[in-house]
Every structure is written in C-alpha cells, then in structure tokens.
C-alpha atoms as a PDB file:
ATOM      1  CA  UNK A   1       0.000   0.000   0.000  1.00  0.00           C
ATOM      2  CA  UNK A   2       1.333   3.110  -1.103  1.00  0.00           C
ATOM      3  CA  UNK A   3       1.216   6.022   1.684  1.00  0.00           C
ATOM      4  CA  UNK A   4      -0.972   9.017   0.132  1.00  0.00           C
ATOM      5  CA  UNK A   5       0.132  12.568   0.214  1.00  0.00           C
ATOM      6  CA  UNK A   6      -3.124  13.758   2.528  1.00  0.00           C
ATOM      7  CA  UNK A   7      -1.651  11.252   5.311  1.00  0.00           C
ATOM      8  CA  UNK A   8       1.756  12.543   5.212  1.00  0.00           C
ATOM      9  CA  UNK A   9       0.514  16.113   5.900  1.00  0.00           C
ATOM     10  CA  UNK A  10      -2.011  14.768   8.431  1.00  0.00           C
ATOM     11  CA  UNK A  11       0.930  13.548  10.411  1.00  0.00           C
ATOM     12  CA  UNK A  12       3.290  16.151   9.836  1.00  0.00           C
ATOM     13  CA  UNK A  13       0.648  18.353  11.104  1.00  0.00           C
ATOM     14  CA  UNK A  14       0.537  16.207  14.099  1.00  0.00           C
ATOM     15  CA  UNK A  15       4.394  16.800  14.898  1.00  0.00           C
ATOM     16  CA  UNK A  16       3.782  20.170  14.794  1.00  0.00           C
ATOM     17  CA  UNK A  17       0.507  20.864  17.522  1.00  0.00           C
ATOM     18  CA  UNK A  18       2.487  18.216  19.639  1.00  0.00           C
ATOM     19  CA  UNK A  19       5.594  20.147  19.573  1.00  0.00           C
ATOM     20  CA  UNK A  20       3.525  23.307  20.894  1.00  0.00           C
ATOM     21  CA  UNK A  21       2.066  20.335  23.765  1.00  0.00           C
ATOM     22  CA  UNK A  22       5.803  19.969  24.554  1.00  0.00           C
ATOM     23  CA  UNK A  23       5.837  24.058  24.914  1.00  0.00           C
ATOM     24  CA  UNK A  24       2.879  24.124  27.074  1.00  0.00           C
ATOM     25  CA  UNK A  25       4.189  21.132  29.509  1.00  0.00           C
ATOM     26  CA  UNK A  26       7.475  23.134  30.195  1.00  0.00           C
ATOM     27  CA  UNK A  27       5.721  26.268  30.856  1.00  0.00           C
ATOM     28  CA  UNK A  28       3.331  24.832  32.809  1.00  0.00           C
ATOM     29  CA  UNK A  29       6.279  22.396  35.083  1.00  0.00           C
ATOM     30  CA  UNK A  30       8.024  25.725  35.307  1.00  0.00           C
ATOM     31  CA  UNK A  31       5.176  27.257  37.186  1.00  0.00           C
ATOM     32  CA  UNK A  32       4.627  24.386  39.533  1.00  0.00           C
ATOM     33  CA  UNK A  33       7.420  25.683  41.859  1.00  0.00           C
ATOM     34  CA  UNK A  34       8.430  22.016  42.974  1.00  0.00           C
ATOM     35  CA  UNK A  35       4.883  20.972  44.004  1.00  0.00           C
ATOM     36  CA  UNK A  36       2.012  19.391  42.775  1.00  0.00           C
ATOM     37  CA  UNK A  37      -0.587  21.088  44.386  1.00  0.00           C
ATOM     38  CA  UNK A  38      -1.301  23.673  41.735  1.00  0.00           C
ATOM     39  CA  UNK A  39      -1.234  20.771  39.126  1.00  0.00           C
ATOM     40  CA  UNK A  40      -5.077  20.547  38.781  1.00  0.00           C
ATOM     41  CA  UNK A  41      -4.912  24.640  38.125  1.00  0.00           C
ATOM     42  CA  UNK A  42      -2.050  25.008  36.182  1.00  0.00           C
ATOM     43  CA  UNK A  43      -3.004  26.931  32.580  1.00  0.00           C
ATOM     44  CA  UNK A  44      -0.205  26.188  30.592  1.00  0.00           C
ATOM     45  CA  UNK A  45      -0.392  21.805  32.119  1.00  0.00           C
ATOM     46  CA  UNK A  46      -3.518  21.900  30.629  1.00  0.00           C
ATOM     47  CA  UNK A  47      -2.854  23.700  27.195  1.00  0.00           C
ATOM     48  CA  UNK A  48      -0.165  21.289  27.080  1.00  0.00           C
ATOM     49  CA  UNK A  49      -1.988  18.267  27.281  1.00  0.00           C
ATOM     50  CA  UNK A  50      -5.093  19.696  25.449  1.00  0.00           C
ATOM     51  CA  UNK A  51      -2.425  20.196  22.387  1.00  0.00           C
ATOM     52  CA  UNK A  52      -0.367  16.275  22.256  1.00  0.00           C
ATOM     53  CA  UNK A  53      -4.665  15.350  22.486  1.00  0.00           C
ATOM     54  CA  UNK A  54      -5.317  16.885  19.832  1.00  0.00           C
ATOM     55  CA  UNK A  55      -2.113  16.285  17.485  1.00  0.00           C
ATOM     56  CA  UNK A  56      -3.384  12.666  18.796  1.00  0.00           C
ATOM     57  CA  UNK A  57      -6.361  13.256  16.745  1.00  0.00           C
ATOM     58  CA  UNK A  58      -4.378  13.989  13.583  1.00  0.00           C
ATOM     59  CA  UNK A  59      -1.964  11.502  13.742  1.00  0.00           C
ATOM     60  CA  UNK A  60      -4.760   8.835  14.191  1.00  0.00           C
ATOM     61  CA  UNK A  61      -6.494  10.616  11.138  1.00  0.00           C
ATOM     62  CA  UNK A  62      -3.140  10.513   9.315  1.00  0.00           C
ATOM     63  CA  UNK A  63      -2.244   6.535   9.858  1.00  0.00           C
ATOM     64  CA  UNK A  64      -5.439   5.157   9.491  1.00  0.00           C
ATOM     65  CA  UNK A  65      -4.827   5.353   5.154  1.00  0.00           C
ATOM     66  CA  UNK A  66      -1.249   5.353   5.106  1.00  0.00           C
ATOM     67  CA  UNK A  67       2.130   2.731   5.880  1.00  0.00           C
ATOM     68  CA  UNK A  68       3.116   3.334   9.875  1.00  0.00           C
ATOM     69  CA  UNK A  69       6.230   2.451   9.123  1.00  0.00           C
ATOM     70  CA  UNK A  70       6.518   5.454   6.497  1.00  0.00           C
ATOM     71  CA  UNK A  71       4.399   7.973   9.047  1.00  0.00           C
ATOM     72  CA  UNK A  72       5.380   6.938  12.056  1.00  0.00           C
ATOM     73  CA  UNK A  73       9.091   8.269  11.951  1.00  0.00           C
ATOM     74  CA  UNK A  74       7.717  11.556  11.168  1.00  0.00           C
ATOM     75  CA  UNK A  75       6.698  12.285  14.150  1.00  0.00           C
ATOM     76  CA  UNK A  76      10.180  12.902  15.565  1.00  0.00           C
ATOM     77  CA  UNK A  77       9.889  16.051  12.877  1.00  0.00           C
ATOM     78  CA  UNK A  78       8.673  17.357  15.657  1.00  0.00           C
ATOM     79  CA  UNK A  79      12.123  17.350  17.395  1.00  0.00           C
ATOM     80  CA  UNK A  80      12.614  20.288  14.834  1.00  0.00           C
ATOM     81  CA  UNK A  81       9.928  22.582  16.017  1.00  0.00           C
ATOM     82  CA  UNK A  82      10.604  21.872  19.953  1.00  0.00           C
ATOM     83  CA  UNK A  83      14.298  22.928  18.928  1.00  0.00           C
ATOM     84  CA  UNK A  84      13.416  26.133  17.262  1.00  0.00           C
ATOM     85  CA  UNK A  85      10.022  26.840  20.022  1.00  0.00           C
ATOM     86  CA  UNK A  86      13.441  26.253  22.864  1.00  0.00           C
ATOM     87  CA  UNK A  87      15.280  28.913  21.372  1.00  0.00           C
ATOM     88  CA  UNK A  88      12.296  31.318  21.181  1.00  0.00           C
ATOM     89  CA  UNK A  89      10.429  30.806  24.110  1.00  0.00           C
ATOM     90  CA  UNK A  90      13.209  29.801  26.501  1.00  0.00           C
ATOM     91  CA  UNK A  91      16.137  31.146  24.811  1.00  0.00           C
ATOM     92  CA  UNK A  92      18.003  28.174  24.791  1.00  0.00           C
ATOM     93  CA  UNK A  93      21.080  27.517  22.680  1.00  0.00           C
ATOM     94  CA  UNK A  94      21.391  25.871  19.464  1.00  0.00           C
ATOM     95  CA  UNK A  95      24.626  23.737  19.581  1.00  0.00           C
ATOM     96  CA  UNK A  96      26.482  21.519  16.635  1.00  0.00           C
ATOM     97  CA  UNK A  97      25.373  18.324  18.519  1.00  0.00           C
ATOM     98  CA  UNK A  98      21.574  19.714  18.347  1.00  0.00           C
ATOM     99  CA  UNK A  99      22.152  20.454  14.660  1.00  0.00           C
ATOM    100  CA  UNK A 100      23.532  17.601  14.028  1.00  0.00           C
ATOM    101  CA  UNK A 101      21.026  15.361  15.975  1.00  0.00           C
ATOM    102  CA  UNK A 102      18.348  17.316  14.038  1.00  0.00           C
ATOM    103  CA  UNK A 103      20.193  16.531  10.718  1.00  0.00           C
ATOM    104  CA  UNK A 104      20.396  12.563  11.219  1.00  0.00           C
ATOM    105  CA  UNK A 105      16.588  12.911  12.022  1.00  0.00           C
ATOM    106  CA  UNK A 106      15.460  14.793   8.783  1.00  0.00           C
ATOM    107  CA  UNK A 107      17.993  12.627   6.850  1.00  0.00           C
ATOM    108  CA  UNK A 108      16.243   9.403   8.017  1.00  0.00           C
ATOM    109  CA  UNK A 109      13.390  10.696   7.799  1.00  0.00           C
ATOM    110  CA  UNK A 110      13.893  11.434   4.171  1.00  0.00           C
ATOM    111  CA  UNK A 111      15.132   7.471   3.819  1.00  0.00           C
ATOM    112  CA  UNK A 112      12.416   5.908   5.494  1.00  0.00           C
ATOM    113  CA  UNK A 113      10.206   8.189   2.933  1.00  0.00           C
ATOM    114  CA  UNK A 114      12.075   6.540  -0.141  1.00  0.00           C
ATOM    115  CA  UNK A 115      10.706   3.581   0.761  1.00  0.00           C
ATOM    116  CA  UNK A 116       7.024   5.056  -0.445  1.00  0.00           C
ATOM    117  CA  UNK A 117       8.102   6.470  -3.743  1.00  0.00           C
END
C-alpha cells in the first residue's frame, strides 16, 4: 500500500501541535514551583496536554490510510519545532550536537520516505 500525500501532511501536522504540547508542559512544570498542588490549576499543564490530544487526533487521522512504518518516523519532525520553540520561548542555545542530531533525524526521515516512492 502506497502512503498518500493527505496522510503525510495529516501527520506532519501532528508533529507540529504536539511540539507546541511539549511548549505548554514546560511552561506549565516551570510554574509548579516544585509541588504538585497547583497541578489541577495550572493553565499552561492543561494547554499542554489539550495540544499532544489533539495532534493525537491527527496523527490517528493521518495513519489510518497510510504505511506506519513510512508515518510513524515523522513524528520525531517534531524534534525540529521543539528545537526552534526552545530557542524562542526559553532562549536556549542551538549547539552543533543539536544540529547535528536534528540533521540525522530529517535525513532518516527522508530514507524511510524513499521507501514510499
């Protein structure tokens, strides 16, 4: 079975909203102040969650027609947006190891996909 084109986006989609999840979670821990007692209130805990639910959504839309071993490695795409949403929202620092981490990901990526041409 060939993978087709709308399941690809589906899923890349997915990596995307879930990378924003992964935003929300760290803004959220960082406001927990070493407790859990605000966990049940905490804003950004639940846009967090609400966001990897709903790239769940998408990614379920996306494999249901298409080859999970083509789709499913495109979800660590989303290593590349939590990278770039690190440097802007938390100013962290992009480092050759990162850049090169990110590069074995999109060129695997880009293998796996081969295999669907």
């Amino acid at each position: 079975m060939k993978t087709p084109i709308s399941s690809i986006i589906l899923v890349l989609f997915s990596s995307f909203v879930g990378s924003f999840g992964a935003v929300g979670l760290k803004l959220g821990a960082e406001r927990l102040g070493g407790g859990i007692g605000k966990l049940l209130t905490n804003y950004w805990l639940a846009v967090g969650v609400a966001l990897y639910l709903i790239s769940s959504v998408f990614y379920m839309m996306g494999i249901s027609q298409g080859e999970l071993t083509v789709l499913y490695p495109m979800i660590s795409l989303g290593y590349i947006w939590a990278l770039l949403w690190a440097r802007v929202f938390f100013k962290e620092q992009f480092t050759a190891a990162k850049v090169g981490g990110l590069a074995l990901i999109v060129f695997g990526v880009a293998l796996i996909n081969l295999g669907n041409a």
